[in-house]
PDB file of N, CA and C in Angstrom:
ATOM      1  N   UNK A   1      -2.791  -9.292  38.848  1.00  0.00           N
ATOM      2  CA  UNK A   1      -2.253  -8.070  38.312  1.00  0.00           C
ATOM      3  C   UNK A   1      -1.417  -7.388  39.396  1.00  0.00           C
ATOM      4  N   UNK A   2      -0.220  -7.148  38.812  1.00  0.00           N
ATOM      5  CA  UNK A   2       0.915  -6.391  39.909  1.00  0.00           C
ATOM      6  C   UNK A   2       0.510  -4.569  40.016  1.00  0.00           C
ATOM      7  N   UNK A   3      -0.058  -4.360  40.765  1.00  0.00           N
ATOM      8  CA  UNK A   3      -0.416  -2.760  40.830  1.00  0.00           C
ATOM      9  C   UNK A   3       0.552  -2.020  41.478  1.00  0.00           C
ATOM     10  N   UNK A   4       1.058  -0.616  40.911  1.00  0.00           N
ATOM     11  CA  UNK A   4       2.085   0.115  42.211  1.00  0.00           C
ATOM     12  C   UNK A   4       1.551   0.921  43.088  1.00  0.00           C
ATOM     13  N   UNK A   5       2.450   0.836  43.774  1.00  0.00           N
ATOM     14  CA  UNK A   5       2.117   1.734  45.050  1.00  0.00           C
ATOM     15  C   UNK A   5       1.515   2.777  44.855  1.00  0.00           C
ATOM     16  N   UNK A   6       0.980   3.573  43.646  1.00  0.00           N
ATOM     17  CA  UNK A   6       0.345   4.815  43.206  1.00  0.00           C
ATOM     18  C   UNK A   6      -0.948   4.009  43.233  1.00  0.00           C
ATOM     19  N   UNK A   7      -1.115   3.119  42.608  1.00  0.00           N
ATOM     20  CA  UNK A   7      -2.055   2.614  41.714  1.00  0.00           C
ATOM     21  C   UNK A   7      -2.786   1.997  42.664  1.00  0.00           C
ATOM     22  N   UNK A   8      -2.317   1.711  44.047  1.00  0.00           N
ATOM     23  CA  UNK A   8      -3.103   0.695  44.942  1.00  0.00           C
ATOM     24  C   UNK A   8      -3.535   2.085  46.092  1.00  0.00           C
ATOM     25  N   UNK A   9      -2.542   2.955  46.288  1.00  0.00           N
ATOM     26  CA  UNK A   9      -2.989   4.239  46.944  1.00  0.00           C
ATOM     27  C   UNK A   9      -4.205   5.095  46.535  1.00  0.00           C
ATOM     28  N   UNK A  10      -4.264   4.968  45.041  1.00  0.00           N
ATOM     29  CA  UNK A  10      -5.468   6.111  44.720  1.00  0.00           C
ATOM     30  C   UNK A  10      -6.582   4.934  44.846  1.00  0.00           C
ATOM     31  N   UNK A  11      -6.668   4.195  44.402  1.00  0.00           N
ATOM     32  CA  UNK A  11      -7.583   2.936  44.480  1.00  0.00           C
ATOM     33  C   UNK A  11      -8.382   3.302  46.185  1.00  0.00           C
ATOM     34  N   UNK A  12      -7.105   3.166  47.233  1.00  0.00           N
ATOM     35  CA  UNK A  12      -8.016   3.071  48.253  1.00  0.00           C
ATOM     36  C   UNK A  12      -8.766   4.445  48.801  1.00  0.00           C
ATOM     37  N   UNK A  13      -8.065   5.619  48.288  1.00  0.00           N
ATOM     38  CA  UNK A  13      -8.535   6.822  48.148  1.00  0.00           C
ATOM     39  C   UNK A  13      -9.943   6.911  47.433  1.00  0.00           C
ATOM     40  N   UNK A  14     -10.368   6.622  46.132  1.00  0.00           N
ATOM     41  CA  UNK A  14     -11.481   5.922  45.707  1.00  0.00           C
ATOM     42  C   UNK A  14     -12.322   5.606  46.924  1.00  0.00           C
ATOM     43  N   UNK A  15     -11.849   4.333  46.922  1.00  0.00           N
ATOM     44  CA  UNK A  15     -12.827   3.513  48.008  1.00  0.00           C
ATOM     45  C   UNK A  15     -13.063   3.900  49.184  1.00  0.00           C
ATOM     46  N   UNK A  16     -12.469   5.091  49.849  1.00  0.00           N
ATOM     47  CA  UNK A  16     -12.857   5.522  50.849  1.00  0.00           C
ATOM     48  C   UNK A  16     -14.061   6.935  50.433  1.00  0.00           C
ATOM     49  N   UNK A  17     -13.562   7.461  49.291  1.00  0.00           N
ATOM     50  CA  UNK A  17     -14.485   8.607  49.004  1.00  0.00           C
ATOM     51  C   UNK A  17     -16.067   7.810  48.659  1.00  0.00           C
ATOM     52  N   UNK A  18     -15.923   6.795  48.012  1.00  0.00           N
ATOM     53  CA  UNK A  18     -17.226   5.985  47.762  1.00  0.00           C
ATOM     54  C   UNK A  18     -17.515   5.060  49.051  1.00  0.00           C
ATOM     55  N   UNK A  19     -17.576   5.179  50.423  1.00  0.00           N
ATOM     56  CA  UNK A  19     -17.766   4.273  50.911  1.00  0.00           C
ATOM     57  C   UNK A  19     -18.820   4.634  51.798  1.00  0.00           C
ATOM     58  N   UNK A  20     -18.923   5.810  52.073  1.00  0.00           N
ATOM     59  CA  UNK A  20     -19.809   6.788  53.062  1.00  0.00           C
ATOM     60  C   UNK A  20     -21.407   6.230  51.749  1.00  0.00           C
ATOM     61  N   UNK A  21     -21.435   5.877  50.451  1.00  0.00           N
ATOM     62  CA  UNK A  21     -22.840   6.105  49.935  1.00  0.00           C
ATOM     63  C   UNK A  21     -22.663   4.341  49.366  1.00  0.00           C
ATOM     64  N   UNK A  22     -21.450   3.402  49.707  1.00  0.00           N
ATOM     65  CA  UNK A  22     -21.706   2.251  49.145  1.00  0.00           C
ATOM     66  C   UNK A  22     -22.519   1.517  50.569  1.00  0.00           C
ATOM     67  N   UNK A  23     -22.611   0.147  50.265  1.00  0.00           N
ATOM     68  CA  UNK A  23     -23.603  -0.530  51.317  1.00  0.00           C
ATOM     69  C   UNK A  23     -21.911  -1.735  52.188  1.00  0.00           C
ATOM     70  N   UNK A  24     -20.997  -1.323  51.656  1.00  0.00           N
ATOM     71  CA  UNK A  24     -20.110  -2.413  52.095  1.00  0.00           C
ATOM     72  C   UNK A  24     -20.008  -2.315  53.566  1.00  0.00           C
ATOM     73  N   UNK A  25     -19.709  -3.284  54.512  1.00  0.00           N
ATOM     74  CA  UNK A  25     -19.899  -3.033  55.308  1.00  0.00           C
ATOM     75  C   UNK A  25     -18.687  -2.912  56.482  1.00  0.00           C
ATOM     76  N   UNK A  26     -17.987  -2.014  57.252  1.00  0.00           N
ATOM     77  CA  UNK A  26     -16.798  -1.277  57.709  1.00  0.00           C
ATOM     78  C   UNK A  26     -15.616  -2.588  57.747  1.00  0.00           C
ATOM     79  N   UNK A  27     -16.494  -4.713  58.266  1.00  0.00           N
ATOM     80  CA  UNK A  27     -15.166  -4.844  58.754  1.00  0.00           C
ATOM     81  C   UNK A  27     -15.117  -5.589  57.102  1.00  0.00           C
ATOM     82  N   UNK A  28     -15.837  -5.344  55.986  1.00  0.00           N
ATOM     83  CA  UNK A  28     -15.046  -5.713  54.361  1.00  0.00           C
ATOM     84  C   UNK A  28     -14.474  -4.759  54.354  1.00  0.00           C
ATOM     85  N   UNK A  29     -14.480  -3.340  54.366  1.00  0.00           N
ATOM     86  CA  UNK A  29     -13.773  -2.542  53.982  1.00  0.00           C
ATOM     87  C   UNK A  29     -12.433  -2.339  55.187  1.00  0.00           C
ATOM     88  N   UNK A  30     -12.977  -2.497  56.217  1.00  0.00           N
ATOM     89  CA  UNK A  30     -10.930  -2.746  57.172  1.00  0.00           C
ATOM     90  C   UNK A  30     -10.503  -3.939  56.125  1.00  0.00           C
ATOM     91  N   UNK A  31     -10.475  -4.862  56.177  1.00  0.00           N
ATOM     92  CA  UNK A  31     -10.270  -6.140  55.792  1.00  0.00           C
ATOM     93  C   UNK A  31      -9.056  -5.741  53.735  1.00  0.00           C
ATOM     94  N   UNK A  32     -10.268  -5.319  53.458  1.00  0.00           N
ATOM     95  CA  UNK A  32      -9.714  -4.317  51.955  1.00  0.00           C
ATOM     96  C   UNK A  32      -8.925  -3.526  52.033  1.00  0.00           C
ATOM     97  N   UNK A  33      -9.075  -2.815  52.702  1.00  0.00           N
ATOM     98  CA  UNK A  33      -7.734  -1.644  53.549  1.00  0.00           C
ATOM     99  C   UNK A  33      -6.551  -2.309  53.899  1.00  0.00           C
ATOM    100  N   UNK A  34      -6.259  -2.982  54.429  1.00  0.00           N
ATOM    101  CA  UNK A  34      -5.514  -4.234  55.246  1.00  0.00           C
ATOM    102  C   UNK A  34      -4.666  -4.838  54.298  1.00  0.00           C
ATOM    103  N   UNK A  35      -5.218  -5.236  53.169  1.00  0.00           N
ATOM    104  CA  UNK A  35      -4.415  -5.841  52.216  1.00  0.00           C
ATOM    105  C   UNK A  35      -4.140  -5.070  50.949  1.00  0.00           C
ATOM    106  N   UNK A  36      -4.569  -4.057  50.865  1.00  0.00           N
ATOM    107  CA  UNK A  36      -3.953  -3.323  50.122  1.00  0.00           C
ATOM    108  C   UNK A  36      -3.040  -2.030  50.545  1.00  0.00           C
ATOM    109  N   UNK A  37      -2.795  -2.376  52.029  1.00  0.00           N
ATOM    110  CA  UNK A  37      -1.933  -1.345  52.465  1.00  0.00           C
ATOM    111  C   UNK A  37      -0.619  -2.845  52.347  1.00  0.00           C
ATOM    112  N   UNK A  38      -0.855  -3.668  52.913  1.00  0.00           N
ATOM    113  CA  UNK A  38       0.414  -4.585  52.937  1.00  0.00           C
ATOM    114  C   UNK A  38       0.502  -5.306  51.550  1.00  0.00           C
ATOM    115  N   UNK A  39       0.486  -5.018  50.028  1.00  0.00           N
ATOM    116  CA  UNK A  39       0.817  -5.444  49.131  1.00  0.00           C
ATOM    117  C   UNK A  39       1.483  -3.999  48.511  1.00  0.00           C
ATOM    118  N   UNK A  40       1.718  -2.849  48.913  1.00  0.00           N
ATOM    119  CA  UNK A  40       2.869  -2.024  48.938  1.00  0.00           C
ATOM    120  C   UNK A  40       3.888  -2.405  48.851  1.00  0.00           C
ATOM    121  N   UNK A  41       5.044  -2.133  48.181  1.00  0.00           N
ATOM    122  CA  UNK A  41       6.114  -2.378  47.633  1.00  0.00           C
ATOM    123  C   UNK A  41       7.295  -1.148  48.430  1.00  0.00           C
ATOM    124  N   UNK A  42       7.747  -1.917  49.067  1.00  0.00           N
ATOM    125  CA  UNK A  42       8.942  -1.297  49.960  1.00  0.00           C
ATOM    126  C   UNK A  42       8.893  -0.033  51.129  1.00  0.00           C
ATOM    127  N   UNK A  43       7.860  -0.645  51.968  1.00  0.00           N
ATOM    128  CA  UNK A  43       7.468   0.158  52.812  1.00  0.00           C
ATOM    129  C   UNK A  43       8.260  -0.708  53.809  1.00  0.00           C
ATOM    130  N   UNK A  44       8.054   0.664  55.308  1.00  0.00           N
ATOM    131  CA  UNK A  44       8.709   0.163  56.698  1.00  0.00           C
ATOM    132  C   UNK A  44       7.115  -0.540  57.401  1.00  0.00           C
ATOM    133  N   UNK A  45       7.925  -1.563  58.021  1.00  0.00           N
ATOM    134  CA  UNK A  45       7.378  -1.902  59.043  1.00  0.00           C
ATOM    135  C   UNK A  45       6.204  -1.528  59.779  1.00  0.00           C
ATOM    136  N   UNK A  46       6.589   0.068  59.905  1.00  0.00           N
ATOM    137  CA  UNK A  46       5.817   1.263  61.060  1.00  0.00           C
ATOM    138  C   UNK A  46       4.313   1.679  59.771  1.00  0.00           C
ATOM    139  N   UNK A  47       4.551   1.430  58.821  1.00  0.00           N
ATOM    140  CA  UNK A  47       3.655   1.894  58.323  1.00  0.00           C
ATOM    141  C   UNK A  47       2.673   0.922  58.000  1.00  0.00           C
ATOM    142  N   UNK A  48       2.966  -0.450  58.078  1.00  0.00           N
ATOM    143  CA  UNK A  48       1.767  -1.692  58.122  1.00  0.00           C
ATOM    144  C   UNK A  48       1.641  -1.385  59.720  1.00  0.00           C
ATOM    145  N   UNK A  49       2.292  -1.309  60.694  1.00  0.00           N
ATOM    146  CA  UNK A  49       1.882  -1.321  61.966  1.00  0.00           C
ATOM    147  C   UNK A  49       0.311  -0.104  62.141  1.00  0.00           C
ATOM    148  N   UNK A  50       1.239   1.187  61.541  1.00  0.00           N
ATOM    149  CA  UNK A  50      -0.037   2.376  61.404  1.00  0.00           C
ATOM    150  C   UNK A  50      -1.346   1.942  60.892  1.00  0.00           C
ATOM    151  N   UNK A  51      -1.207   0.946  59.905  1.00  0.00           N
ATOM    152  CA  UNK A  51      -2.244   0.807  59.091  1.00  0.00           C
ATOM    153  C   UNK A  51      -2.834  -0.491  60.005  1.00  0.00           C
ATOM    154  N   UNK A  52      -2.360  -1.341  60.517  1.00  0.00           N
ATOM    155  CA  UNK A  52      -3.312  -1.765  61.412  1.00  0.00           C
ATOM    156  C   UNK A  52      -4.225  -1.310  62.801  1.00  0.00           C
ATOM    157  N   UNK A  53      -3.677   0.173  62.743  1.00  0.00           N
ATOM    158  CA  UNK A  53      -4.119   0.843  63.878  1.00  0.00           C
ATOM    159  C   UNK A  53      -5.131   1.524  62.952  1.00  0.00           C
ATOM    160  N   UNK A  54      -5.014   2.039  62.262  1.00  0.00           N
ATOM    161  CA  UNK A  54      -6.626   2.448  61.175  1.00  0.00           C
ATOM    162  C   UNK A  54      -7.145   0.883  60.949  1.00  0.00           C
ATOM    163  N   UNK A  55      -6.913   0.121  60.570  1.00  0.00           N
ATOM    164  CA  UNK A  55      -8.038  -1.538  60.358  1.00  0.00           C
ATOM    165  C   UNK A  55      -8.756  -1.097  61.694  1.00  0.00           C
ATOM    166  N   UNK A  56      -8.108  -1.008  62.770  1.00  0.00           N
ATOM    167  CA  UNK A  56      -8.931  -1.443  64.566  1.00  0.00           C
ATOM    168  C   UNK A  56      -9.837  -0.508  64.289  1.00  0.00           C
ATOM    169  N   UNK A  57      -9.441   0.805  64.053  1.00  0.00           N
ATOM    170  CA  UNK A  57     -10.428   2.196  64.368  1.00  0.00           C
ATOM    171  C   UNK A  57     -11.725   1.927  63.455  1.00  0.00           C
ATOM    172  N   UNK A  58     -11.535   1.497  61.954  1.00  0.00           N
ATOM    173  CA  UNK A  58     -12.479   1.059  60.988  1.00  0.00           C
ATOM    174  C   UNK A  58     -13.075   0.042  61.356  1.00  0.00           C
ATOM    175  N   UNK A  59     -12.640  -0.824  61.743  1.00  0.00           N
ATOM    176  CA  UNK A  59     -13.969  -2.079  62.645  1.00  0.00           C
ATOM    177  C   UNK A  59     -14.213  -1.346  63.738  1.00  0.00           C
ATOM    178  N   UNK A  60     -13.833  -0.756  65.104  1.00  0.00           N
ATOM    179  CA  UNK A  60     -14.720  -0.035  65.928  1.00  0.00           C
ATOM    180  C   UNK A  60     -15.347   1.055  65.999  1.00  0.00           C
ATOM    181  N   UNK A  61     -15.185   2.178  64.857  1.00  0.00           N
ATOM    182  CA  UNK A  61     -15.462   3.040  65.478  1.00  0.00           C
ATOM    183  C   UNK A  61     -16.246   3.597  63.732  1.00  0.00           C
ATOM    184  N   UNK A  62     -17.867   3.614  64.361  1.00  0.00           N
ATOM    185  CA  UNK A  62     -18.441   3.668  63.572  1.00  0.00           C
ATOM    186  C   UNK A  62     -19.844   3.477  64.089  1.00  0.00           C
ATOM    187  N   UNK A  63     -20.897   3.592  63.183  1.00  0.00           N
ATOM    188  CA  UNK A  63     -22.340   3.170  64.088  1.00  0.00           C
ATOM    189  C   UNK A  63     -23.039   2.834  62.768  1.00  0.00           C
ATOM    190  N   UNK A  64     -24.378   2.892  63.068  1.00  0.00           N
ATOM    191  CA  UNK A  64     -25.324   2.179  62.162  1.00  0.00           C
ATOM    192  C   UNK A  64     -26.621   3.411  62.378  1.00  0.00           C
ATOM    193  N   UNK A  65     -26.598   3.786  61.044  1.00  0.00           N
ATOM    194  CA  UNK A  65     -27.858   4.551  60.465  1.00  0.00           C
ATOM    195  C   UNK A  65     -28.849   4.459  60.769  1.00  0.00           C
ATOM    196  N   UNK A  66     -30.060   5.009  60.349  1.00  0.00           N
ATOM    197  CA  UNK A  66     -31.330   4.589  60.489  1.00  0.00           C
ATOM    198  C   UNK A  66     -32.229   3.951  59.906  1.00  0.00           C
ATOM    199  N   UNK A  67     -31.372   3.649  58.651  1.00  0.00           N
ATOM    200  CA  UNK A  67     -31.912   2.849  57.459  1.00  0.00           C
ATOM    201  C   UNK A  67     -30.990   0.856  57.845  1.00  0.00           C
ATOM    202  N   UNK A  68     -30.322   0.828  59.194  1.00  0.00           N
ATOM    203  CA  UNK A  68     -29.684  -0.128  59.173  1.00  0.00           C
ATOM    204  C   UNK A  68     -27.980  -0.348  58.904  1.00  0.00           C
ATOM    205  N   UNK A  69     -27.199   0.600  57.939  1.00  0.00           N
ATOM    206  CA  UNK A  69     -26.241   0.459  57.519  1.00  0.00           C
ATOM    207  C   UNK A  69     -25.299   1.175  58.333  1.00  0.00           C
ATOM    208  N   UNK A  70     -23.997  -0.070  58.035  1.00  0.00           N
ATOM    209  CA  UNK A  70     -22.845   0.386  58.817  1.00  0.00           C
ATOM    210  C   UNK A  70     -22.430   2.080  58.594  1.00  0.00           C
ATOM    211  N   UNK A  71     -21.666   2.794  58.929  1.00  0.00           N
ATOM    212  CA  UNK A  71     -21.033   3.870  58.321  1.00  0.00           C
ATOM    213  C   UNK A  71     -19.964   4.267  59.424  1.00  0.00           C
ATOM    214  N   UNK A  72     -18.855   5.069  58.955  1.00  0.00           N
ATOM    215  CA  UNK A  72     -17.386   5.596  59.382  1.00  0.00           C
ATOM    216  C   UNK A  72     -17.905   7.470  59.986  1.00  0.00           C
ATOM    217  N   UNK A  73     -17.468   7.181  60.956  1.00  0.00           N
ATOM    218  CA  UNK A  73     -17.054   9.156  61.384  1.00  0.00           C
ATOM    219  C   UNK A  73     -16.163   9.230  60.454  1.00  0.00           C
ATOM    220  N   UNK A  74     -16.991  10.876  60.055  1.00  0.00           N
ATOM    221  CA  UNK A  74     -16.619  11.734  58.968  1.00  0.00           C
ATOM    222  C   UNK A  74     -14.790  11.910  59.389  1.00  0.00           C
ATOM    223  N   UNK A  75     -14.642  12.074  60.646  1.00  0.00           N
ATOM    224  CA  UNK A  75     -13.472  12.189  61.205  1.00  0.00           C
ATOM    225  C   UNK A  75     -12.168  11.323  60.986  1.00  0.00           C
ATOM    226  N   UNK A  76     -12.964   9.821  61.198  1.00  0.00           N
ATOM    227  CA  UNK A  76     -11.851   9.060  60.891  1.00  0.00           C
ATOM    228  C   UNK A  76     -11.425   8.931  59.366  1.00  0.00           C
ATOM    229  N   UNK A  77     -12.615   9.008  58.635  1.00  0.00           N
ATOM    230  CA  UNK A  77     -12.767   9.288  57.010  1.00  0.00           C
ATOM    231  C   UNK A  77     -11.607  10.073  56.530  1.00  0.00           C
ATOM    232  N   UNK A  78     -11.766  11.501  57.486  1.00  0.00           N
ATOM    233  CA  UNK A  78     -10.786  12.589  57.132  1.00  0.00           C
ATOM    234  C   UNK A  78      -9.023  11.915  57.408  1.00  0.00           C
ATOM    235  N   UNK A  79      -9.018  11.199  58.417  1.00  0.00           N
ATOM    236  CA  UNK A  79      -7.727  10.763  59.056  1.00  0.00           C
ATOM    237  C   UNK A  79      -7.081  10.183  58.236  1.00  0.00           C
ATOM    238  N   UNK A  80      -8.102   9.022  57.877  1.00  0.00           N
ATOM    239  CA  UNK A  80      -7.299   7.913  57.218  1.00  0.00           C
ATOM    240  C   UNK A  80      -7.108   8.565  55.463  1.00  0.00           C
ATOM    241  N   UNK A  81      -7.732   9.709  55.115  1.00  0.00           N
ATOM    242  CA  UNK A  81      -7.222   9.828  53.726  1.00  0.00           C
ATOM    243  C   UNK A  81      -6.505  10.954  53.897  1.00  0.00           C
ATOM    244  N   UNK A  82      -6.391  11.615  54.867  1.00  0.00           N
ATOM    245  CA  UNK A  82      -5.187  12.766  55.154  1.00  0.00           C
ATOM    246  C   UNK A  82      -3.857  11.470  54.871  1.00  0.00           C
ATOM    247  N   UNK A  83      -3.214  10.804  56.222  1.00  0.00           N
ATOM    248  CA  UNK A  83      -2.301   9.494  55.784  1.00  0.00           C
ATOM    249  C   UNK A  83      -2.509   9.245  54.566  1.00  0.00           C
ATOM    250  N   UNK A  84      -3.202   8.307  53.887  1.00  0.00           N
ATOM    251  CA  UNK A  84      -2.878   7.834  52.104  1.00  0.00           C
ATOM    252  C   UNK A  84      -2.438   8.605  51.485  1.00  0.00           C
ATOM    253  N   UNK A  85      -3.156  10.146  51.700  1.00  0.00           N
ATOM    254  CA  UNK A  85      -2.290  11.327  50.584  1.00  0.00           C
ATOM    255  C   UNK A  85      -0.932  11.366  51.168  1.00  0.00           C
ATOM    256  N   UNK A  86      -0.730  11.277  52.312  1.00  0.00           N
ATOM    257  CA  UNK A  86       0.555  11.452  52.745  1.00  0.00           C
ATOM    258  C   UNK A  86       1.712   9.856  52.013  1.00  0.00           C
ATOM    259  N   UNK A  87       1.460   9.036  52.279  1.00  0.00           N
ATOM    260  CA  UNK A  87       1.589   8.003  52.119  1.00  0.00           C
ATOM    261  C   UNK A  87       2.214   7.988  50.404  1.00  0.00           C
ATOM    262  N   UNK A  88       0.786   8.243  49.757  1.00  0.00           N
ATOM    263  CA  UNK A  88       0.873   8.275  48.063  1.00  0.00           C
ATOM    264  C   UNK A  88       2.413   9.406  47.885  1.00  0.00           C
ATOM    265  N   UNK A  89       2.839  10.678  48.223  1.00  0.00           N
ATOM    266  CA  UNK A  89       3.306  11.004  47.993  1.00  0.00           C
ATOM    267  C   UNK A  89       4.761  11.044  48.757  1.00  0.00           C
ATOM    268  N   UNK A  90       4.699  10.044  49.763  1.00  0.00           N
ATOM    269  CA  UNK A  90       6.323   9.521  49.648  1.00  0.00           C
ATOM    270  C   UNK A  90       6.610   7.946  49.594  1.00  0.00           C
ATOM    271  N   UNK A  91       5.516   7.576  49.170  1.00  0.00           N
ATOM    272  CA  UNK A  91       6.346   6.210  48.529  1.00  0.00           C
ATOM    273  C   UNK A  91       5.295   5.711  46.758  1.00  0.00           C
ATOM    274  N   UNK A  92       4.811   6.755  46.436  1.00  0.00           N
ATOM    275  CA  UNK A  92       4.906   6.239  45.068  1.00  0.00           C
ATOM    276  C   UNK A  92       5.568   7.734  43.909  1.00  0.00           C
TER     277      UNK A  92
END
């Protein structure tokens, strides 16, 4: 299925608001991030580059609960969906 750039933006917006209470674990979700930032439709360069600089931060920077499970600073959480909103609204 061909999704647009709206459609793959709110998606990962989704998946980041559900990810703090799902069990997935940070490097499936870089990995998910990753390819649905580079199946965007007519983006620059600089902005798969950006988005591999959020993949690095999402595999490192993070810790593990007390129940065992991976999880993201609230911080980077905030970062990376501040960008997508930004993102969603100049290229879809």
């Amino acid at each position: 299925m061909n999704m647009t750039n709206r459609a793959v933006l709110e998606e990962l917006l989704i998946q980041i608001q559900s990810h703090s209470i799902s069990q997935q674990s940070r490097a499936d979700f870089a990995l998910s991030f990753i390819d649905a930032i580079e199946s965007l439709e007519d983006i620059s360069f600089s902005i798969i580059d950006k988005a591999r600089d959020w993949q690095y931060r999402i595999e490192t920077e993070g810790y593990v609960d007390q129940k065992g499970f991976e999880n993201m600073d609230n911080a980077l959480l905030a970062g990376i969906t501040h960008w997508l909103k930004t993102l969603l609204k100049n290229y879809s």
